[in-house]
PDB file of N, CA and C in Angstrom:
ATOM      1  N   UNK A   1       0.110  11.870  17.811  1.00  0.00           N
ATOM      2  CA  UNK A   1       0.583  10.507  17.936  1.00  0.00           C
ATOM      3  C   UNK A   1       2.027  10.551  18.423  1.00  0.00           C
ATOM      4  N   UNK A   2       2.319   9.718  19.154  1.00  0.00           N
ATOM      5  CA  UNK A   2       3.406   9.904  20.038  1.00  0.00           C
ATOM      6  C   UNK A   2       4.448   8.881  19.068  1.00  0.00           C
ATOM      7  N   UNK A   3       5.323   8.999  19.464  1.00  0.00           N
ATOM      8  CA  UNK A   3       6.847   8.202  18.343  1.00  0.00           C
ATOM      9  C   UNK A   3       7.117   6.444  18.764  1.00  0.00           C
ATOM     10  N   UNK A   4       6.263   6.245  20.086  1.00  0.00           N
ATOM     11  CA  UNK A   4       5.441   5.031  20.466  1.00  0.00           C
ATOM     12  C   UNK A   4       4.633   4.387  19.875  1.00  0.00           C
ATOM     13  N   UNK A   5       3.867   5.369  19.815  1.00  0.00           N
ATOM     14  CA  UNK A   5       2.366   4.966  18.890  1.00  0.00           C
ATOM     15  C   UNK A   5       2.697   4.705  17.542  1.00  0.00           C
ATOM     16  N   UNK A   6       3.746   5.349  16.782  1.00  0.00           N
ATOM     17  CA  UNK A   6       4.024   4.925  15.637  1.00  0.00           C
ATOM     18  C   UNK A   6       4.866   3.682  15.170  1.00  0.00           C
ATOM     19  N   UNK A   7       5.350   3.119  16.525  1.00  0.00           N
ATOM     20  CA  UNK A   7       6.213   1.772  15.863  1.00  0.00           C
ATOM     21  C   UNK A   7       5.813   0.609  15.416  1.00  0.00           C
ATOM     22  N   UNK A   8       4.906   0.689  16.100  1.00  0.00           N
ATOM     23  CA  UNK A   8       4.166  -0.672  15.993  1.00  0.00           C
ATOM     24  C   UNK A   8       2.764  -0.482  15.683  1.00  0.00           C
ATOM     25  N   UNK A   9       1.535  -1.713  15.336  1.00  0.00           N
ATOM     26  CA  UNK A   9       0.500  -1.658  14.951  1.00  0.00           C
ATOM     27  C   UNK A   9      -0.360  -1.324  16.177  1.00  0.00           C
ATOM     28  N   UNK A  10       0.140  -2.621  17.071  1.00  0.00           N
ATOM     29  CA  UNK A  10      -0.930  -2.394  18.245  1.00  0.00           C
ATOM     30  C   UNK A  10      -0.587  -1.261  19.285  1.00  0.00           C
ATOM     31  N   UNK A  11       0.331  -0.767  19.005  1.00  0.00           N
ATOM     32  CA  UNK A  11       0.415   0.785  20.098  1.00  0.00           C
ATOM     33  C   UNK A  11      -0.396   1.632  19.541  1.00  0.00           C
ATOM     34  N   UNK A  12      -0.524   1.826  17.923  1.00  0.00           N
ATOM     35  CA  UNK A  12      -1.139   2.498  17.440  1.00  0.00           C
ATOM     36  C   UNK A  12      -2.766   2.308  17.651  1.00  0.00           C
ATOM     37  N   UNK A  13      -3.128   1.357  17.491  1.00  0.00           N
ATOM     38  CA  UNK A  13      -4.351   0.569  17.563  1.00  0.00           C
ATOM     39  C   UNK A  13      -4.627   0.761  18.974  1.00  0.00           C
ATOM     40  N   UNK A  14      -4.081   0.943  20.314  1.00  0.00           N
ATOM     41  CA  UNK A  14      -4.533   0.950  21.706  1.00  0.00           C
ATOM     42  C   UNK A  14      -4.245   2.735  22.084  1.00  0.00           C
ATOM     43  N   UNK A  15      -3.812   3.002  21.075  1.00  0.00           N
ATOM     44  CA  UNK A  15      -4.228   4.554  21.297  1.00  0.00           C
ATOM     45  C   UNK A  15      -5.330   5.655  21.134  1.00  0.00           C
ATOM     46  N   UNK A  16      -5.284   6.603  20.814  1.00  0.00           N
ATOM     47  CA  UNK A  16      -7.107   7.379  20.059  1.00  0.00           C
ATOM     48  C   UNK A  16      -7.455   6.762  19.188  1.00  0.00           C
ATOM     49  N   UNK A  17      -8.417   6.590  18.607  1.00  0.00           N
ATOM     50  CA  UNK A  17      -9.052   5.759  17.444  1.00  0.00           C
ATOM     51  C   UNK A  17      -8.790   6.766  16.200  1.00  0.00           C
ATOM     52  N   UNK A  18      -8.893   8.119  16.382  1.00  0.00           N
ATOM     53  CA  UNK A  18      -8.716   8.840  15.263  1.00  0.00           C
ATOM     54  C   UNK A  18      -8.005   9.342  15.004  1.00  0.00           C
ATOM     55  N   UNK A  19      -6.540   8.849  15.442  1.00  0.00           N
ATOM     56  CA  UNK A  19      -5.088   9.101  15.433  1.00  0.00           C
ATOM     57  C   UNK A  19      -4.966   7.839  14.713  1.00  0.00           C
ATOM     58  N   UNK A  20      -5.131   6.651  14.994  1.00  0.00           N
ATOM     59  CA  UNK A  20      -4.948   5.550  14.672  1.00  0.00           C
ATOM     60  C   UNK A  20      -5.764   5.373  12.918  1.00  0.00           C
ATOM     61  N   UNK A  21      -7.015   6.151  13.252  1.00  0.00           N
ATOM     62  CA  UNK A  21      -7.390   5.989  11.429  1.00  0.00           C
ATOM     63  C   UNK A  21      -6.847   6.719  10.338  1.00  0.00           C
ATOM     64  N   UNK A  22      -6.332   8.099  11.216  1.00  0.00           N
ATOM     65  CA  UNK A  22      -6.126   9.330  10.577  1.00  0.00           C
ATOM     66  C   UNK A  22      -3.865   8.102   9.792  1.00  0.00           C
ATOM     67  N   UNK A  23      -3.613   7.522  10.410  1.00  0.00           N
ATOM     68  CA  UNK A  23      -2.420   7.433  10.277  1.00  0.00           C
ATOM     69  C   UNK A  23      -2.429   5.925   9.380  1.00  0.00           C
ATOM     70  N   UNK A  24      -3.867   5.007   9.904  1.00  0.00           N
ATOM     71  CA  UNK A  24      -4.292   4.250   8.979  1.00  0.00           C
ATOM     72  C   UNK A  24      -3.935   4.533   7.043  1.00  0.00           C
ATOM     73  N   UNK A  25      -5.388   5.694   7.325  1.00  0.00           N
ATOM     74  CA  UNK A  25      -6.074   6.435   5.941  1.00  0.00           C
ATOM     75  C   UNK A  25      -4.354   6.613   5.040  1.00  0.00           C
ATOM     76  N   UNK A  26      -3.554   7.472   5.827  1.00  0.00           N
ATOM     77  CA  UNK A  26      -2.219   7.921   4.975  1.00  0.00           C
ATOM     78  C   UNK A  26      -1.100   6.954   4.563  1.00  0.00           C
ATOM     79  N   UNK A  27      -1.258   5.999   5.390  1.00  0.00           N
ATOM     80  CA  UNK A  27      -0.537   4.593   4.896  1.00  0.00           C
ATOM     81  C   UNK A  27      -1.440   3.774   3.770  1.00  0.00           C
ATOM     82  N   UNK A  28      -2.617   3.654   3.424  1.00  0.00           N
ATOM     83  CA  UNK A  28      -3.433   3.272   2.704  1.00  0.00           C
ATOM     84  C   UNK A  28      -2.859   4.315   1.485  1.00  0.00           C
ATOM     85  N   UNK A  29      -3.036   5.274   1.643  1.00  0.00           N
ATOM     86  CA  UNK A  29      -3.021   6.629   0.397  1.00  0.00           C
ATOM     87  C   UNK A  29      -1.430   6.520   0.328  1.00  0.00           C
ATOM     88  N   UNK A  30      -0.481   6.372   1.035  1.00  0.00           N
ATOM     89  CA  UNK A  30       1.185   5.870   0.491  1.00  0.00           C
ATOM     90  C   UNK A  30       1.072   4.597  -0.253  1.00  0.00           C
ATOM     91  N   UNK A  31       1.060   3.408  -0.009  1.00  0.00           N
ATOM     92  CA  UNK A  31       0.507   2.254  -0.539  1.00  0.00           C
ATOM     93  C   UNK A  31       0.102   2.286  -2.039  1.00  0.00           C
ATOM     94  N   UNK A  32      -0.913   3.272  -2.314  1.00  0.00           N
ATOM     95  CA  UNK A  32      -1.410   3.250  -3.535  1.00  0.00           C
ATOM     96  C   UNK A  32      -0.436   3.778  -4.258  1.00  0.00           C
ATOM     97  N   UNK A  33      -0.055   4.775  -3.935  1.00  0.00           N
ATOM     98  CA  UNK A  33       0.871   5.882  -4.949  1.00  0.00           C
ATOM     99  C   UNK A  33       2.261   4.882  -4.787  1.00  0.00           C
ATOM    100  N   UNK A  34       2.855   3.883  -4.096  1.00  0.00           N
ATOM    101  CA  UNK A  34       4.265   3.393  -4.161  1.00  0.00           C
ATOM    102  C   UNK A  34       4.034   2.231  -5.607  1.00  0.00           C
ATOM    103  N   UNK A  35       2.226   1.769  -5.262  1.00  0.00           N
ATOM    104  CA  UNK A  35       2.106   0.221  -6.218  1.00  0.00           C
ATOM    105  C   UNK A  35       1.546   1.124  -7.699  1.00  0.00           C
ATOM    106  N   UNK A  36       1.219   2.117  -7.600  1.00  0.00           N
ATOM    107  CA  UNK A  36       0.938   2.706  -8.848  1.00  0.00           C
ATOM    108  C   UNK A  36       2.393   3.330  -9.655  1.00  0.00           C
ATOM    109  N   UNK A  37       3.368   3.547  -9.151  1.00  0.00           N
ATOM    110  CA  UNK A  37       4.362   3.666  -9.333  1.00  0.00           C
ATOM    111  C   UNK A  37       5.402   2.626  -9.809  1.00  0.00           C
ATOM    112  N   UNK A  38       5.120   1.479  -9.173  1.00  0.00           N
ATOM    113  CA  UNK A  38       5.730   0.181  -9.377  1.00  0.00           C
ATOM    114  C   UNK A  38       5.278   0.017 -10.979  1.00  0.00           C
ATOM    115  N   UNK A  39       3.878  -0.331 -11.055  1.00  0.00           N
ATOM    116  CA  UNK A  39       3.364  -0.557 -12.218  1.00  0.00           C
ATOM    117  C   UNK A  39       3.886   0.045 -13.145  1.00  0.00           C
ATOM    118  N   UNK A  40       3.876   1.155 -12.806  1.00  0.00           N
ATOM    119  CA  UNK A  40       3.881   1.864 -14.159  1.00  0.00           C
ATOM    120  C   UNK A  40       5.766   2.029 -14.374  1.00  0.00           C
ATOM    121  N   UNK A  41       6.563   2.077 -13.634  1.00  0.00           N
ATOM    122  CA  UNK A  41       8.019   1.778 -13.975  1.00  0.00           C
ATOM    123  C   UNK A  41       8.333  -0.050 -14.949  1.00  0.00           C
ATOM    124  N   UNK A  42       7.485  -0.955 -13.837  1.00  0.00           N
ATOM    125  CA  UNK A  42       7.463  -2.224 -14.548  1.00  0.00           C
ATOM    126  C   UNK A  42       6.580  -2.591 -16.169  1.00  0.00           C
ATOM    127  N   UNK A  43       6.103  -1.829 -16.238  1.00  0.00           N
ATOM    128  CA  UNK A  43       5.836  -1.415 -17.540  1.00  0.00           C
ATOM    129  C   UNK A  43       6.586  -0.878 -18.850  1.00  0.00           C
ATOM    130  N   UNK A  44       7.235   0.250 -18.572  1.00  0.00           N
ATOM    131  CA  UNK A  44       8.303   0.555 -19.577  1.00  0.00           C
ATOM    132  C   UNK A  44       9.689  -0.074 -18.879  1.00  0.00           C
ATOM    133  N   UNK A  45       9.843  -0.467 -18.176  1.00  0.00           N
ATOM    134  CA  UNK A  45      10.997  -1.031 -18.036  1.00  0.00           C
ATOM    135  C   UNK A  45      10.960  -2.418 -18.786  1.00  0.00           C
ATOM    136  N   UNK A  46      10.590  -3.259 -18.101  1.00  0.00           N
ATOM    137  CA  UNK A  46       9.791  -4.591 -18.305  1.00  0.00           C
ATOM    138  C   UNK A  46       8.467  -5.082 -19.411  1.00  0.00           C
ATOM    139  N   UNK A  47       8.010  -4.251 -19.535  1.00  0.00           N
ATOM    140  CA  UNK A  47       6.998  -4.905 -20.927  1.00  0.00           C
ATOM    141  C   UNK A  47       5.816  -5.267 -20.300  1.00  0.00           C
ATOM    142  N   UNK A  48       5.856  -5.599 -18.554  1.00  0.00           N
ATOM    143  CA  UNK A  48       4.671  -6.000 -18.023  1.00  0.00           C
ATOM    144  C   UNK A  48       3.840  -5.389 -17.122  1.00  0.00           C
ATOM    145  N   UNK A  49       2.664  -5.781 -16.994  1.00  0.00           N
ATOM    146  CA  UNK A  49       1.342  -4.956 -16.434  1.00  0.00           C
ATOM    147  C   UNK A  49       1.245  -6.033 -15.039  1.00  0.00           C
ATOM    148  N   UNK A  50       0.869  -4.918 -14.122  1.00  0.00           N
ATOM    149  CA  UNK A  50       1.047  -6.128 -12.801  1.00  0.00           C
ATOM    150  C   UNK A  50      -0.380  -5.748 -12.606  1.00  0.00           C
ATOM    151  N   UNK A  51      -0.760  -6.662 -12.726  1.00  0.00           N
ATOM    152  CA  UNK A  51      -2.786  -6.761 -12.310  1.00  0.00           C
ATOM    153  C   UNK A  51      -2.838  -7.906 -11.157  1.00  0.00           C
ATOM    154  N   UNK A  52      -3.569  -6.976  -9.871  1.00  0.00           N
ATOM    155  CA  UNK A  52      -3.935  -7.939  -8.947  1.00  0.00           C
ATOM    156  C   UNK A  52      -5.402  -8.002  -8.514  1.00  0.00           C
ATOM    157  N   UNK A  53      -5.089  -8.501  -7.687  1.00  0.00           N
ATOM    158  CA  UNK A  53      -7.146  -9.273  -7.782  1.00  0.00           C
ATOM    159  C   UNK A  53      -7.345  -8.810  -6.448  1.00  0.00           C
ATOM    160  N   UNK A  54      -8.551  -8.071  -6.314  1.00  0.00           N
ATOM    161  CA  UNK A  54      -9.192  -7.386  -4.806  1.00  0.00           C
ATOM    162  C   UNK A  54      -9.300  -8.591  -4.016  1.00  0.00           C
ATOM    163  N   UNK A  55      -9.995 -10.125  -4.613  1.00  0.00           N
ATOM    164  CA  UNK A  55     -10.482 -11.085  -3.832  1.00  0.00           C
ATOM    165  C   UNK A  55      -9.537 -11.977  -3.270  1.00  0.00           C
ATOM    166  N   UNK A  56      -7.909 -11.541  -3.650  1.00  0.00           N
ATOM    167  CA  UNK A  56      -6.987 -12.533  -2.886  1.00  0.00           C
ATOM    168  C   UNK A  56      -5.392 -11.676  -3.268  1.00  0.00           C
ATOM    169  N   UNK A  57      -4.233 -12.059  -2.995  1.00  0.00           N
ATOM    170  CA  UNK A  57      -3.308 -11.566  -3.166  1.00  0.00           C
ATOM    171  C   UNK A  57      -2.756 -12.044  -4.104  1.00  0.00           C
ATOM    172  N   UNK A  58      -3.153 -12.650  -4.940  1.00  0.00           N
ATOM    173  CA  UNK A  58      -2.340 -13.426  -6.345  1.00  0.00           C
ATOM    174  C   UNK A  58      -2.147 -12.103  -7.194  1.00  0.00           C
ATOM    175  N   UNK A  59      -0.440 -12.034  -7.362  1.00  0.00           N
ATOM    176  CA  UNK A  59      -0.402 -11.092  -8.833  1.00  0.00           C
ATOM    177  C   UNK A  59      -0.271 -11.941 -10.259  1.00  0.00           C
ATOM    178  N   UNK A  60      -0.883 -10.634 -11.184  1.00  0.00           N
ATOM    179  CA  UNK A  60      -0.651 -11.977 -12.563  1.00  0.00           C
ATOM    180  C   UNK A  60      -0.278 -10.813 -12.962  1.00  0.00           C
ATOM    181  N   UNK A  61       0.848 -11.125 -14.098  1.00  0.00           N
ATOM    182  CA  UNK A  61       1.893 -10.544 -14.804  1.00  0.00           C
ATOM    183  C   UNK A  61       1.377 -10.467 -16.077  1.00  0.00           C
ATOM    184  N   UNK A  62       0.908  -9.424 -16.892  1.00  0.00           N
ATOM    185  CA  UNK A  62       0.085  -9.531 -18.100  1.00  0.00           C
ATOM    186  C   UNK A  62       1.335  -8.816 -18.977  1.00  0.00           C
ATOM    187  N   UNK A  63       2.166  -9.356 -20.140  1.00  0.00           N
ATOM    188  CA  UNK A  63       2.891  -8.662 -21.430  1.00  0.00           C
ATOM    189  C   UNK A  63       2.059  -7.537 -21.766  1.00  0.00           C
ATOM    190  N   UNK A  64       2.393  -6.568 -21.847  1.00  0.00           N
ATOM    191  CA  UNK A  64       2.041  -5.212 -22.560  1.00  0.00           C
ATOM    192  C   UNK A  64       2.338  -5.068 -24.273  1.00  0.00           C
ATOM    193  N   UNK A  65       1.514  -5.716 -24.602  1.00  0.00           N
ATOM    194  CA  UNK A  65       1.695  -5.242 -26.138  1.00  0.00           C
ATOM    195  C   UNK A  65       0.823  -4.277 -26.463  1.00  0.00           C
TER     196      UNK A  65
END
């Protein structure tokens, strides 16, 4: 993947398809590990559990007792 292909979505997207998934897949797999991280700092920091919903982007803030 060229330093083109990485700036933007649609350079990436009008390039190989399996450059484009392969760079997809690892932004998906960063993503998880940054919001699993979040959670779990906002937890002992904060007291709260950040639960979100697959079917829309609403977060709800649940107290950790």
């Amino acid at each position: 993947m060229s330093e083109a292909q990485g700036q933007d979505l649609r350079s990436l997207l009008q390039g190989d398809r399996e450059t484009a998934k392969r760079a997809l897949i690892a932004l998906e797999e960063a993503s998880k590990r940054v919001e699993s991280h979040i959670k779990e700092e906002m937890e002992e920091k904060h007291g709260f559990v950040w639960k979100s919903t697959e079917a829309s982007s609403n977060v709800i803030l649940i107290h950790a007792d």
